[in-house]
N, C-alpha and C. Protein backbone atom coordinates (compact mmCIF):
# COMPACT_ATOMS: atom_id res chain seq x y z
N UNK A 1 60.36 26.97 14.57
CA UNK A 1 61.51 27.15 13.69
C UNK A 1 61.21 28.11 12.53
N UNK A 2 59.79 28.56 12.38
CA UNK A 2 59.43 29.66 11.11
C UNK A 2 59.89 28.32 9.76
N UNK A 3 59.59 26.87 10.03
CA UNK A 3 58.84 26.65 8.12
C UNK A 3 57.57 26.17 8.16
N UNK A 4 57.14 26.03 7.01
CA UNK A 4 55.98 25.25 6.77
C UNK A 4 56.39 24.21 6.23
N UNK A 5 56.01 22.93 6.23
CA UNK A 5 55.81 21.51 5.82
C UNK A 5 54.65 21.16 5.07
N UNK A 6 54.51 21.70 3.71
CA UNK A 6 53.40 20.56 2.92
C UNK A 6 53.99 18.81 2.84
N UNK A 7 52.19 18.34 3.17
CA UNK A 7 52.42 16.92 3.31
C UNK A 7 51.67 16.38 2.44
N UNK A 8 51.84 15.22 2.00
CA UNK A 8 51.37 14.06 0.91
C UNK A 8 50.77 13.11 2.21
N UNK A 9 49.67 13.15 2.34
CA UNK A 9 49.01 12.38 3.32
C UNK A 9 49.16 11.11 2.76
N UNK A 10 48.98 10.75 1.61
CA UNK A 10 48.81 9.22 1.08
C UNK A 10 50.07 9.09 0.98
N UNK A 11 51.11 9.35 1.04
CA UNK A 11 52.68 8.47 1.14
C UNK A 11 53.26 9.00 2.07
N UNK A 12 52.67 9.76 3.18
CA UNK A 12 53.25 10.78 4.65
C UNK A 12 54.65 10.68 4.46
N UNK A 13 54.68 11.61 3.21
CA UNK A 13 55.77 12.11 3.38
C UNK A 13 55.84 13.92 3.27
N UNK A 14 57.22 14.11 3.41
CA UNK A 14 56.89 15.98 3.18
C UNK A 14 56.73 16.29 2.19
N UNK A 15 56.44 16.90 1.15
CA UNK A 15 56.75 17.27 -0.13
C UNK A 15 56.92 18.55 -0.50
N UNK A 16 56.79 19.40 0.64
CA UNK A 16 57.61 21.13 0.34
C UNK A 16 57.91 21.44 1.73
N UNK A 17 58.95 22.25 1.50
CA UNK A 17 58.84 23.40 2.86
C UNK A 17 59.52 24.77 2.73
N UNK A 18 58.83 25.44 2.65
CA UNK A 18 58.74 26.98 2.88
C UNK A 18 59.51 27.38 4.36
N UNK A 19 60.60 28.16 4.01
CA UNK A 19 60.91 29.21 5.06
C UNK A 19 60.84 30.95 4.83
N UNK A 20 61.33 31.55 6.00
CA UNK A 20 61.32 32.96 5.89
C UNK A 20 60.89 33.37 6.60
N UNK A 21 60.16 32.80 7.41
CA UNK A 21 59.96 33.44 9.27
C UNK A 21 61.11 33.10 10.05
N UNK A 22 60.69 34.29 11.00
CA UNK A 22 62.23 34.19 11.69
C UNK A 22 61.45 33.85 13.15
N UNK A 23 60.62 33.10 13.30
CA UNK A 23 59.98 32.68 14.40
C UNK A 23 58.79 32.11 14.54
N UNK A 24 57.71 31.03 15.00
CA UNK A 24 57.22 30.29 15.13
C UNK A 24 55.66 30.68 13.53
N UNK A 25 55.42 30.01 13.47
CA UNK A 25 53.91 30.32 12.36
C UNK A 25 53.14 29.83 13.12
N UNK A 26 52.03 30.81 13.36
CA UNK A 26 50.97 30.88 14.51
C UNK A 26 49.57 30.80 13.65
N UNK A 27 49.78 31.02 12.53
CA UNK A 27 48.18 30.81 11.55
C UNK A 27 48.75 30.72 10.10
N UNK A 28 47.89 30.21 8.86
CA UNK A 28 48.04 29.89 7.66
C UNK A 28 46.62 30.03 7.51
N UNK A 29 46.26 30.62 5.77
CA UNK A 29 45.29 30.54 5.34
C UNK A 29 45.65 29.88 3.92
N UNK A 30 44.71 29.66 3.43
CA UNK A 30 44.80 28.97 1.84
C UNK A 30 43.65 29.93 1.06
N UNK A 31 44.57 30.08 -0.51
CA UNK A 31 43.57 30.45 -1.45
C UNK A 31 44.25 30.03 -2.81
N UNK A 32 43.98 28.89 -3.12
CA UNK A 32 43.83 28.15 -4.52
C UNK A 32 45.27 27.72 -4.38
N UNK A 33 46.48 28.48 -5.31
CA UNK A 33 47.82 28.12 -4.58
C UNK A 33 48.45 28.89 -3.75
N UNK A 34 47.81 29.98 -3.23
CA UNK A 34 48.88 30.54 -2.41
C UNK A 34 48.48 30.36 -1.18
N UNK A 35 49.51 30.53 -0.48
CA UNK A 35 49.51 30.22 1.43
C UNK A 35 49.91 31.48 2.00
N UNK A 36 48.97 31.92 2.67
CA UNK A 36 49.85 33.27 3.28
C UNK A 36 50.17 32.63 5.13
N UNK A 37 50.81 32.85 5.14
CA UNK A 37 51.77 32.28 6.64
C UNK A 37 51.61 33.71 7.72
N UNK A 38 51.36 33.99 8.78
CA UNK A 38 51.48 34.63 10.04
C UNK A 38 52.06 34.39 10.97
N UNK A 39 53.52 34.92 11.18
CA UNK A 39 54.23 34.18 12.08
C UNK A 39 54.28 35.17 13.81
N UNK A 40 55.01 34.85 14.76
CA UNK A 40 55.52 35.85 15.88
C UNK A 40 56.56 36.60 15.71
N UNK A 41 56.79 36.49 14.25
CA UNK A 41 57.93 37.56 14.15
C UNK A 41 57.51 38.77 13.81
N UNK A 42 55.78 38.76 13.68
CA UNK A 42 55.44 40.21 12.73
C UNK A 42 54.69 40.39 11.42
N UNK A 43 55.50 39.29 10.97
CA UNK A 43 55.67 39.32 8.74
C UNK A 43 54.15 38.50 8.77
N UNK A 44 53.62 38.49 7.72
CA UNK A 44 53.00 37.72 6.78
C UNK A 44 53.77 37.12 5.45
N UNK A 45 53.63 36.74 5.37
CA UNK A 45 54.93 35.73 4.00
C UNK A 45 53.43 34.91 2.83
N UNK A 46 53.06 35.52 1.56
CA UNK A 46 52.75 34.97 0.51
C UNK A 46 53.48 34.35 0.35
N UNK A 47 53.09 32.65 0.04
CA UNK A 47 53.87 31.73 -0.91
C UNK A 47 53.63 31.00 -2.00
N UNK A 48 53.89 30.83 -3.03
CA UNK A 48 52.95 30.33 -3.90
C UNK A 48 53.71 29.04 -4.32
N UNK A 49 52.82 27.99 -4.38
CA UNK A 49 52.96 26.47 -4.19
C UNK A 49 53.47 25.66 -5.42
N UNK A 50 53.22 26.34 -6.24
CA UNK A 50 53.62 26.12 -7.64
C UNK A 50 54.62 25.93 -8.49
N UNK A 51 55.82 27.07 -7.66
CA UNK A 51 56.50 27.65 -7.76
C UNK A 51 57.69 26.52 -7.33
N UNK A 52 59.06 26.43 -8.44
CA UNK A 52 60.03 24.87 -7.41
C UNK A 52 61.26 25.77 -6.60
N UNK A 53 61.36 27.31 -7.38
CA UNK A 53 62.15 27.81 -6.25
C UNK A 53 61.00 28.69 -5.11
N UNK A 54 61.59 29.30 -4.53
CA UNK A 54 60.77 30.03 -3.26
C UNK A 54 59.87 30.95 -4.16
N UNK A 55 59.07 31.30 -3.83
CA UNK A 55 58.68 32.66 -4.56
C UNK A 55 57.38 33.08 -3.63
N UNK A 56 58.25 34.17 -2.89
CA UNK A 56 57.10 35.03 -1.50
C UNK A 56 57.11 36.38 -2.03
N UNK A 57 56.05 36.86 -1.30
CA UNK A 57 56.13 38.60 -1.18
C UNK A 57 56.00 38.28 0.42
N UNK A 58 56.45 39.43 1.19
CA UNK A 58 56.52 39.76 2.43
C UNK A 58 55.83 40.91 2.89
N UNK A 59 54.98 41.26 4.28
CA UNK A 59 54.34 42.37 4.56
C UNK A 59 54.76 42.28 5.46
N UNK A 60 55.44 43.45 5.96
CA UNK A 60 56.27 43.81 7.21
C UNK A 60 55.79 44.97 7.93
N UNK A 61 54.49 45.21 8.75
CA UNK A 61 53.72 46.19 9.11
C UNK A 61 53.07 46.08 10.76
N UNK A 62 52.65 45.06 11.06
CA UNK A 62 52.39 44.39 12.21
C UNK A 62 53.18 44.98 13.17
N UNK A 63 52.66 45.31 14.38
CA UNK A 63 53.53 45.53 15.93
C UNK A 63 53.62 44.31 16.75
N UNK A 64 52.13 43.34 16.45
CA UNK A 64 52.95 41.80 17.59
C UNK A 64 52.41 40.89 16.74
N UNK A 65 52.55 39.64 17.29
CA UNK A 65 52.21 38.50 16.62
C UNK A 65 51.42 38.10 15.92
N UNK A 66 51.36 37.95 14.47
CA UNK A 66 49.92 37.29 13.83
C UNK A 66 49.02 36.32 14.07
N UNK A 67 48.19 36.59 14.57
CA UNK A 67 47.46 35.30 15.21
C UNK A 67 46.36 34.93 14.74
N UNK A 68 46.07 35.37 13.24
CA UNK A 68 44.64 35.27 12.45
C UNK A 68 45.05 35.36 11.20
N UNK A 69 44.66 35.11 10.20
CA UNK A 69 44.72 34.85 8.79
C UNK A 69 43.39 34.95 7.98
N UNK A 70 43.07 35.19 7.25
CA UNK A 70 41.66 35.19 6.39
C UNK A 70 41.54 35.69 4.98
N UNK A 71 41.53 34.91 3.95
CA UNK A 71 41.36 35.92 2.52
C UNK A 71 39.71 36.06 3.01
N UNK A 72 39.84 37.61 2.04
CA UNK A 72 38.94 37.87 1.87
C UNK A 72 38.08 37.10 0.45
N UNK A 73 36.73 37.63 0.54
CA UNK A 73 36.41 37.14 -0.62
C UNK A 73 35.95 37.61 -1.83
N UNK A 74 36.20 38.91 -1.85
CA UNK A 74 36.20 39.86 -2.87
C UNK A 74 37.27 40.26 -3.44
């Protein structure tokens, strides 16, 4: 469906969800609060967790599906 679901493991419940893919999320990486998402639509989608409305940047460059994620560490 292109969202993400943050979960509260200790009361399993949802407690965010991120959209803006327009098709399945095939990898996620984490770095402190932000989530960058890789979906089959192409995009990468920054999200930052912090944030109570949406707040992404988008990279729209890709020819097929994202299937890897990784911050760097520099």
């Amino acid at each position: 469906m292109g969202e993400i679901d943050i979960f509260d493991t200790h009361r399993k419940k949802i407690v965010r969800t991120f959209d803006g893919h327009l098709s399945r999320v095939g990898s996620l990486a984490w770095n402190d609060n932000i989530i960058a998402s890789g979906s089959r639509d192409r995009a990468i989608l920054l999200s930052d967790i912090r944030c109570k409305r949406p707040s992404q940047i988008k990279f729209i460059s890709h020819k097929q599906e994202i299937c890897g994620l990784k911050w760097s560490f520099d």
